[in-house]
Protein backbone atom coordinates (compact mmCIF):
# COMPACT_ATOMS: atom_id res chain seq x y z
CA UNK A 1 -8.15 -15.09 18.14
CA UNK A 2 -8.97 -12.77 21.12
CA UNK A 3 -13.03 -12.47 21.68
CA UNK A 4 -12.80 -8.91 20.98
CA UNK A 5 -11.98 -6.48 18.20
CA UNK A 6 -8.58 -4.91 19.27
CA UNK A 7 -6.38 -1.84 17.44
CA UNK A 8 -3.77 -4.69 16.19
CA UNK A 9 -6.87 -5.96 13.74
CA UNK A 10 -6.00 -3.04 11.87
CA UNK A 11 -2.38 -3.21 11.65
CA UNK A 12 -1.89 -4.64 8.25
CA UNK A 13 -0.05 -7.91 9.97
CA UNK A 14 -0.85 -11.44 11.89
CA UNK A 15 -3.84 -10.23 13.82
CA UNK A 16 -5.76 -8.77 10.47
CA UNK A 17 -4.44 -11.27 8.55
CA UNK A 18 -6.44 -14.04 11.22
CA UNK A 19 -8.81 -11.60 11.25
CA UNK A 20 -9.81 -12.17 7.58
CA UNK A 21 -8.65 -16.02 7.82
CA UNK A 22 -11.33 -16.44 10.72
CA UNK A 23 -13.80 -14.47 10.17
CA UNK A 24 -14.24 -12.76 6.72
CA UNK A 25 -13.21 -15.43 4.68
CA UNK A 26 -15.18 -18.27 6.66
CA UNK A 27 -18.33 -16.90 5.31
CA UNK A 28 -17.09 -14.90 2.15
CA UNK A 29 -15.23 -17.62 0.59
CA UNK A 30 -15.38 -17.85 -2.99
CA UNK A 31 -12.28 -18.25 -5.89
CA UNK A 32 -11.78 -14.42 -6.16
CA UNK A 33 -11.72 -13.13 -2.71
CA UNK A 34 -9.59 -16.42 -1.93
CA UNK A 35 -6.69 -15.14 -4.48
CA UNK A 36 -6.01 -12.54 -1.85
CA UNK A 37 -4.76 -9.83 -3.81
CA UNK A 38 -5.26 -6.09 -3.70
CA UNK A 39 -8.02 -5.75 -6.15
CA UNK A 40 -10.35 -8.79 -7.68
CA UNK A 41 -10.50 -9.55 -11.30
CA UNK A 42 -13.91 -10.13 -12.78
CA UNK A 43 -15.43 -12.31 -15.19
CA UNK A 44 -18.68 -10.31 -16.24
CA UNK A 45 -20.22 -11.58 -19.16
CA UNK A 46 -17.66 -11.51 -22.16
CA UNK A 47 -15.71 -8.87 -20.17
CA UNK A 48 -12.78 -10.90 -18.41
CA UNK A 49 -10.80 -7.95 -17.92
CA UNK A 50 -12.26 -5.51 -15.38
CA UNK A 51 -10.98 -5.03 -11.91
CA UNK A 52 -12.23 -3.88 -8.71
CA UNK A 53 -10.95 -2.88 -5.56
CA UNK A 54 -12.51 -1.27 -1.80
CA UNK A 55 -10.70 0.80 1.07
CA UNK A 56 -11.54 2.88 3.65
CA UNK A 57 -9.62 5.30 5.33
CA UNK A 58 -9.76 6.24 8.71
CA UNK A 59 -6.35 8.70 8.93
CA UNK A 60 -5.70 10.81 12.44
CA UNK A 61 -4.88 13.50 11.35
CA UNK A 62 -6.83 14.59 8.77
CA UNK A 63 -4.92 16.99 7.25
CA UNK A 64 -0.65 16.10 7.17
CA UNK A 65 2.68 17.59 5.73
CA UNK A 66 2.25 16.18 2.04
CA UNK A 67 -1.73 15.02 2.13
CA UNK A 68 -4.84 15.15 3.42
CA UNK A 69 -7.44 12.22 4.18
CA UNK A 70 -9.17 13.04 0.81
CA UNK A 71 -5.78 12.59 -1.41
CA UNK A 72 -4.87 9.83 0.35
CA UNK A 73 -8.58 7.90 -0.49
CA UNK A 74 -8.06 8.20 -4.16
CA UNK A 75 -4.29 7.32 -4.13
CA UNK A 76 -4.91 4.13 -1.80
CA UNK A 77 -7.85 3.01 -4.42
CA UNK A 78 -5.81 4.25 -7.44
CA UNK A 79 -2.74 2.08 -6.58
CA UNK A 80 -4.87 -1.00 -5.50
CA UNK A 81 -6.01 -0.54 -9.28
CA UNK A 82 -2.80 -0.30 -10.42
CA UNK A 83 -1.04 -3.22 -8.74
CA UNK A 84 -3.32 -5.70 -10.61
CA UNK A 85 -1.94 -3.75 -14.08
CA UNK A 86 -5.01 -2.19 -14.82
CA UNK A 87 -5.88 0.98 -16.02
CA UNK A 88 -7.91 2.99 -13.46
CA UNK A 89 -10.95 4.47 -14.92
CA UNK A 90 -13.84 4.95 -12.57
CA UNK A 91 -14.36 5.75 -8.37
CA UNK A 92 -17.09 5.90 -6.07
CA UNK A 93 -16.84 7.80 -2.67
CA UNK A 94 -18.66 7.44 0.89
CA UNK A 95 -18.13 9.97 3.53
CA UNK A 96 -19.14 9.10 7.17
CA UNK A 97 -19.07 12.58 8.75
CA UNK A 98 -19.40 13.63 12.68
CA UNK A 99 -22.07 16.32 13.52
CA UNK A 100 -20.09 19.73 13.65
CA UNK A 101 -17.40 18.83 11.11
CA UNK A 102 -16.25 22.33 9.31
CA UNK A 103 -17.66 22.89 5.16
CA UNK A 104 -14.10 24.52 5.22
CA UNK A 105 -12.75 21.55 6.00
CA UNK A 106 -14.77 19.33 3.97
CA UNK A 107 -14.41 21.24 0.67
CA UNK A 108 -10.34 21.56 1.35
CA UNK A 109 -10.81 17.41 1.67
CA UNK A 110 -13.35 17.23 -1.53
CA UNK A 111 -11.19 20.06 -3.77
CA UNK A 112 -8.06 17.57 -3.72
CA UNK A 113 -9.95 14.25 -4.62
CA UNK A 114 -10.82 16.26 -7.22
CA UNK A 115 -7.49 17.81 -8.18
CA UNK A 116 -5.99 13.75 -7.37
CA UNK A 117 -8.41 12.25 -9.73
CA UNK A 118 -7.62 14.10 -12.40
CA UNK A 119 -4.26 13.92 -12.01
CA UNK A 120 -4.81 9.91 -12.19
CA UNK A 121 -7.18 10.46 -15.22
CA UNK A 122 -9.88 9.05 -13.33
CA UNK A 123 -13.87 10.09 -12.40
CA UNK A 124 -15.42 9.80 -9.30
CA UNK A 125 -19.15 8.77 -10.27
CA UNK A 126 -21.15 7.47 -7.35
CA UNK A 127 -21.13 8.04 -3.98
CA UNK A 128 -22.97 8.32 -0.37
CA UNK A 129 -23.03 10.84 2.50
CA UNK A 130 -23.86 9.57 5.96
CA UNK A 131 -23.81 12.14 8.85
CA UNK A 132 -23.70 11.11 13.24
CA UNK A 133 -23.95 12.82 16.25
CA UNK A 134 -20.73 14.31 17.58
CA UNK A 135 -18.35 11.77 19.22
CA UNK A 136 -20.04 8.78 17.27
CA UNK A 137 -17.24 9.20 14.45
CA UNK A 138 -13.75 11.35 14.39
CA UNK A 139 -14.50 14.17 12.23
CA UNK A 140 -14.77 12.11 9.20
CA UNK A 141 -13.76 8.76 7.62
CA UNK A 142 -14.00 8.09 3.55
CA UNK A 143 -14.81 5.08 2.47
CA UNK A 144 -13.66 4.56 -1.70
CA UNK A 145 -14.35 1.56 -4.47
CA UNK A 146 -12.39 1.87 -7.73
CA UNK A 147 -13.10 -0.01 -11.32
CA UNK A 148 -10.16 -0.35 -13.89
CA UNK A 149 -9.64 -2.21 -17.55
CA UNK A 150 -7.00 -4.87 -17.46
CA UNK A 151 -4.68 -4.92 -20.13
CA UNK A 152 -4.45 -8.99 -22.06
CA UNK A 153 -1.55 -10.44 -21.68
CA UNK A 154 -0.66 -9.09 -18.27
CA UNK A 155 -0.88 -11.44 -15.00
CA UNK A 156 0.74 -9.99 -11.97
CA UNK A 157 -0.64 -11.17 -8.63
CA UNK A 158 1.02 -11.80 -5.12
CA UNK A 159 0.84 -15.58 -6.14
CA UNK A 160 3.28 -15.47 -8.71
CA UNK A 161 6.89 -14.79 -7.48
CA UNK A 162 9.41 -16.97 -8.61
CA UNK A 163 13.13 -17.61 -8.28
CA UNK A 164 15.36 -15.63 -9.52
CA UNK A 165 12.70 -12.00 -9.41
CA UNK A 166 14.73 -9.24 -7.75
CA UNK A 167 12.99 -7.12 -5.93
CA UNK A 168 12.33 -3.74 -6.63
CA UNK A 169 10.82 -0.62 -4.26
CA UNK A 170 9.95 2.64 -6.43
CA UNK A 171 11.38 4.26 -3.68
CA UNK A 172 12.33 5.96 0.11
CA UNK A 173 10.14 3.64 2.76
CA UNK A 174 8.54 4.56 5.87
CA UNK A 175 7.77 8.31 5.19
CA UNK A 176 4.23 8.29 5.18
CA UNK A 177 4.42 6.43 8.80
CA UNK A 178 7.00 8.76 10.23
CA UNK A 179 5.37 11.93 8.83
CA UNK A 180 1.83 10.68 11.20
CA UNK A 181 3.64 9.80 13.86
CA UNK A 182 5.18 13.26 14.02
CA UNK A 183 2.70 15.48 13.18
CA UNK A 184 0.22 12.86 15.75
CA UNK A 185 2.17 12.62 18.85
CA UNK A 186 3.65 16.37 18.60
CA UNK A 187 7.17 15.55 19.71
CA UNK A 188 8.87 18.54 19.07
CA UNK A 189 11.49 17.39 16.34
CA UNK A 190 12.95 19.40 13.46
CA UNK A 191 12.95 16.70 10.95
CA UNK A 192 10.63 18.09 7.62
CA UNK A 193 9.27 14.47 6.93
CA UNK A 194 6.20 14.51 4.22
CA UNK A 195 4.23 11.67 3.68
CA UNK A 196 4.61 10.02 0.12
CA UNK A 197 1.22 9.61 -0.80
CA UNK A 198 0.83 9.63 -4.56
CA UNK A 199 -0.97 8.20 -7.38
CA UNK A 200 1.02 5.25 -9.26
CA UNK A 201 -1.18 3.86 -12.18
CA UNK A 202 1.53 6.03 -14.68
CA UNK A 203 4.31 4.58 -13.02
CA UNK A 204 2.56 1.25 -13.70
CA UNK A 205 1.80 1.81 -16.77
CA UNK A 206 5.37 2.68 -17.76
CA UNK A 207 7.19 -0.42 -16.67
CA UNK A 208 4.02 -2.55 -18.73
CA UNK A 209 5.56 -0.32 -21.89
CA UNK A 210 8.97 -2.36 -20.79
CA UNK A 211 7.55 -5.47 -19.72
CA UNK A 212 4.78 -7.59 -19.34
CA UNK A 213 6.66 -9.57 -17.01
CA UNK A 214 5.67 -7.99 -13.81
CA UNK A 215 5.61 -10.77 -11.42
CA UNK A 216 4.22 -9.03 -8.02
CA UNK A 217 3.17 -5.54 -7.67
CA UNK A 218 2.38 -4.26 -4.37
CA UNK A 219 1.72 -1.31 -2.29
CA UNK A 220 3.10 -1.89 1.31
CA UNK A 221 0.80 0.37 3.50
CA UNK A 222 -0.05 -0.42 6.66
CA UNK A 223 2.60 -2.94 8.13
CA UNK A 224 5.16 -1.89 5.91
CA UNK A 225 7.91 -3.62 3.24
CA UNK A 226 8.16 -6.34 6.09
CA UNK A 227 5.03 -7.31 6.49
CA UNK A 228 3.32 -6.98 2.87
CA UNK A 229 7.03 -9.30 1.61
CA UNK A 230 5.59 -11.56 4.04
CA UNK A 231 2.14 -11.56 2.62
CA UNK A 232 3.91 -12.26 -1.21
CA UNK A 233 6.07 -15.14 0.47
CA UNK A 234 3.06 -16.75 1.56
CA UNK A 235 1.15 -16.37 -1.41
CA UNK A 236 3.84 -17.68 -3.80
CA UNK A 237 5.41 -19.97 -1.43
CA UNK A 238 9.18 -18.31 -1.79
CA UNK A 239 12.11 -17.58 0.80
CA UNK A 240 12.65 -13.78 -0.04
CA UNK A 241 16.12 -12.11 0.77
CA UNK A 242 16.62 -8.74 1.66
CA UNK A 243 19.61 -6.55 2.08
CA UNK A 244 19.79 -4.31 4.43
CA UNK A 245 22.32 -1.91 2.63
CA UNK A 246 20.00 -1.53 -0.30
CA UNK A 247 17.17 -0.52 1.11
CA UNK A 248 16.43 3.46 0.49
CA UNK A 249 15.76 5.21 3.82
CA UNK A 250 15.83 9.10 4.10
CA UNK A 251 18.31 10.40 6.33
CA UNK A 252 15.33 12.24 8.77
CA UNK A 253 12.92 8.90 8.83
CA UNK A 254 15.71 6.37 10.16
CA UNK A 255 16.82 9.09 12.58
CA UNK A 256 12.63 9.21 14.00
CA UNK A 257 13.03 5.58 14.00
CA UNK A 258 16.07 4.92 16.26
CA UNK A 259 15.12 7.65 18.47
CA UNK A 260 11.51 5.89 18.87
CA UNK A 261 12.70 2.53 18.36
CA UNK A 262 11.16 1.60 15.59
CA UNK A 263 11.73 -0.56 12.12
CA UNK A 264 11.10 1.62 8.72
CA UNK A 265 10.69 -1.77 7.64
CA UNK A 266 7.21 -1.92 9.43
CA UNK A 267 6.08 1.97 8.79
CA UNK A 268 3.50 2.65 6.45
CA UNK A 269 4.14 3.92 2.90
CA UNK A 270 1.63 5.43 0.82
CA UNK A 271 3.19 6.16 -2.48
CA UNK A 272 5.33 3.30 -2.96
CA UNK A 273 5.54 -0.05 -5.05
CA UNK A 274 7.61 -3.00 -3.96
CA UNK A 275 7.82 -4.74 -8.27
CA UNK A 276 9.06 -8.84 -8.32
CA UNK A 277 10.57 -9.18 -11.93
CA UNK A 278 12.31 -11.59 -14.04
CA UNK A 279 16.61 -11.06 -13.03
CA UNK A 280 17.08 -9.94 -16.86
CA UNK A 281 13.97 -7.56 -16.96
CA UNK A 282 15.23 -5.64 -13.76
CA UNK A 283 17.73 -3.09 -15.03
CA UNK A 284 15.06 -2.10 -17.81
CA UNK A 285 12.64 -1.76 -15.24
CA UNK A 286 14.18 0.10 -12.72
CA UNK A 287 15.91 2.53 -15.26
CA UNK A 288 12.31 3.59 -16.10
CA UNK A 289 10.96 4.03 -12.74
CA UNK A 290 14.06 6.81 -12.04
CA UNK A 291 12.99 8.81 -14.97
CA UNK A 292 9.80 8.95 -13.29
CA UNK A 293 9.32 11.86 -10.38
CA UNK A 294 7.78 8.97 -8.16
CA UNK A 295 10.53 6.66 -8.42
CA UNK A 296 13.71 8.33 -8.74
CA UNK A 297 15.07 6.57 -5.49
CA UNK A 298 13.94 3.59 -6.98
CA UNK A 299 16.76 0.64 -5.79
CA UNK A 300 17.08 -3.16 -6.42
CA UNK A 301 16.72 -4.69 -2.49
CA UNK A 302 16.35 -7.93 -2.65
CA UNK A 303 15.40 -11.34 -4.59
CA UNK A 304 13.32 -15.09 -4.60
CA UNK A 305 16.27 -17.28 -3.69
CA UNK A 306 13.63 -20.23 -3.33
CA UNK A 307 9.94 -22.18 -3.72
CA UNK A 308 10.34 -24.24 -0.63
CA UNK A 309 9.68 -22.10 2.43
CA UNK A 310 7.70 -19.12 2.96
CA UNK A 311 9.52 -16.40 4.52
CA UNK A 312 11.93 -13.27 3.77
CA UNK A 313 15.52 -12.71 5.45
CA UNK A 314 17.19 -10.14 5.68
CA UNK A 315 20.80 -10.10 5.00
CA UNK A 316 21.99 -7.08 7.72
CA UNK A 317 24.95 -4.71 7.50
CA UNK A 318 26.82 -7.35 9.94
CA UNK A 319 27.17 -9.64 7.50
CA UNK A 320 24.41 -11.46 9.99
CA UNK A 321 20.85 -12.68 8.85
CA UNK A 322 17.63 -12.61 10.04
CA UNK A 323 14.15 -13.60 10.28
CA UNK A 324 11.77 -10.39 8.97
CA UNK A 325 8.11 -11.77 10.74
CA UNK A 326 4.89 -10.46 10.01
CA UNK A 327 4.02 -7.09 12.62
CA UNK A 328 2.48 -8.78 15.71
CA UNK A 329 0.83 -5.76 16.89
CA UNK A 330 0.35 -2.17 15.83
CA UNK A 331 3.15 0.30 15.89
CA UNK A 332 0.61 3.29 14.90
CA UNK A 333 -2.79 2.66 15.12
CA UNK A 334 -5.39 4.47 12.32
CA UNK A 335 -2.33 5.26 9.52
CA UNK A 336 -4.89 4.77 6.45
């Protein structure tokens, strides 16, 4: 590791993920942290079932085409929630503000937590307000923790992808990235890209009413389908494969992308699931996500075709193959 903390430590890829490895895991290692999902499961007491998940969000800018900093807190926590199976039920919510922020501002950022929370049929119950002189923070950053019941029977974690899953995303990738790099850089184009930040626990919660055999769940954020397939190879110790024609990119993001030169496999999604299932379970499972408005462009893209070697191919439009690595550095800094 480099002796300092660098933009790439936030990227989602190889320099957070030694980041954690050689730092926050060397002193915070215990059995549940160590599973290295999205959320933890507990074992309070006789309660074996409750989850619990952290994020912070740190977003430039605040305010986006589809979102705002606010919305985008209680999604991120939501889903974390919801990738483990459970059912959300409870958030907390810090807010680290910088000395002259606008109330206007603030209760526009406040007024659609509130409007997000209840659309996920959860309360926000705790929280914290810190405030710092100008130029000690960006305007503000949100920092959310989320509790959620686990339903028995269901066991879906990043450790247990098998062969034969196919590999589903609930939909489009790389809008959220593309819509912040836009609406960041101000490059002038005409493309109408919205981020697809949204809440997924019903989404979630409909497949369970199909299956219990949810493999993997995962929301790929920051570093993208490439990088969090990586982080599920590693975990289970599978060779994923990808296909290139299958994967569901909007018209307007993979034009941003060639122009900029850059992979929607890497941008950041914020309203996605990529779903491991059992081959026979798929078809059931995807024809429920398409009746649902957040995964109507819901597509089969992949599958385990091994439990030998960690690592995910991609099989290109060629008829070529190639190695899909973890993101070395940071294509867009602060995305989250």
């Amino acid at each position: 590791m480099e002796n300092i903390i660098t933009l790439a430590h936030g990227s989602g890829g190889s320099a957070t993920l030694a980041l954690i490895d050689n730092v926050f895991k060397k002193y915070f290692k215990n059995d549940i942290l160590s599973a290295g999902d999205d959320s933890a499961k507990l074992d309070i007491g006789n309660s074996r079932n409750i989850v619990f998940t952290t994020d912070s969000f740190v977003v430039t800018p605040i305010f986006f085409k589809g979102g705002n900093i606010g919305k985008l807190a209680v999604c991120g926590t939501v889903n974390d929630l919801a990738t483990s199976g459970a059912t959300p039920l409870y958030l907390s919510c810090g807010f680290i503000i910088e000395e002259g922020f606008s109330f206007e501002e603030l209760e526009k950022i406040v007024e659609s937590m509130a409007v997000t929370a209840e659309e996920c049929g959860v309360k926000i119950v705790t929280g914290d307000t810190k405030v710092v002189q100008k130029g000690a923070v960006d305007k503000i950053f949100i920092n959310t923790s989320g509790i959620g019941i686990l339903p028995e029977g269901v066991d879906i974690s990043g450790r247990n992808a098998k062969t034969g899953d196919k590999i589903i995303v609930s939909g489009t990738i790389g809008d959220h990235g593309s819509c912040i790099l836009l609406e960041r850089e101000n490059m002038g184009f005409q493309a109408e890209i919205k981020s697809d930040c949204a809440p997924l626990a019903g989404m979630v919660q409909d497949m369970l009413r199909v299956t219990r055999q949810l493999h993997v769940l995962r929301d790929p954020t920051r570093g993208g389908v490439a990088t969090t397939l990586n982080e599920i190879a590693a975990q289970s110790n599978v060779t994923v494969q990808i296909y290139e024609e299958k994967l569901p990119v909007k018209r307007e993001v993979q034009g941003v992308c060639e122009l900029l030169g850059m992979d929607p496999l890497y941008m950041a999604n914020e309203g996605k699931l990529l779903i491991f299932v059992p081959g026979d379970k798929a078809g059931d499972v995807l024809e429920v996500l398409k009746k649902n408005d957040y995964g109507k462009d819901a597509a089969i893209i992949g599958e385990v075709i091994n439990e030998s070697e960690a690592k995910v191919v991609l099989k290109a439009l060629s008829g070529g193959t190639r190695i899909i690595k973890l993101l070395a550095g940071d294509q867009l800094p602060r995305i989250c």
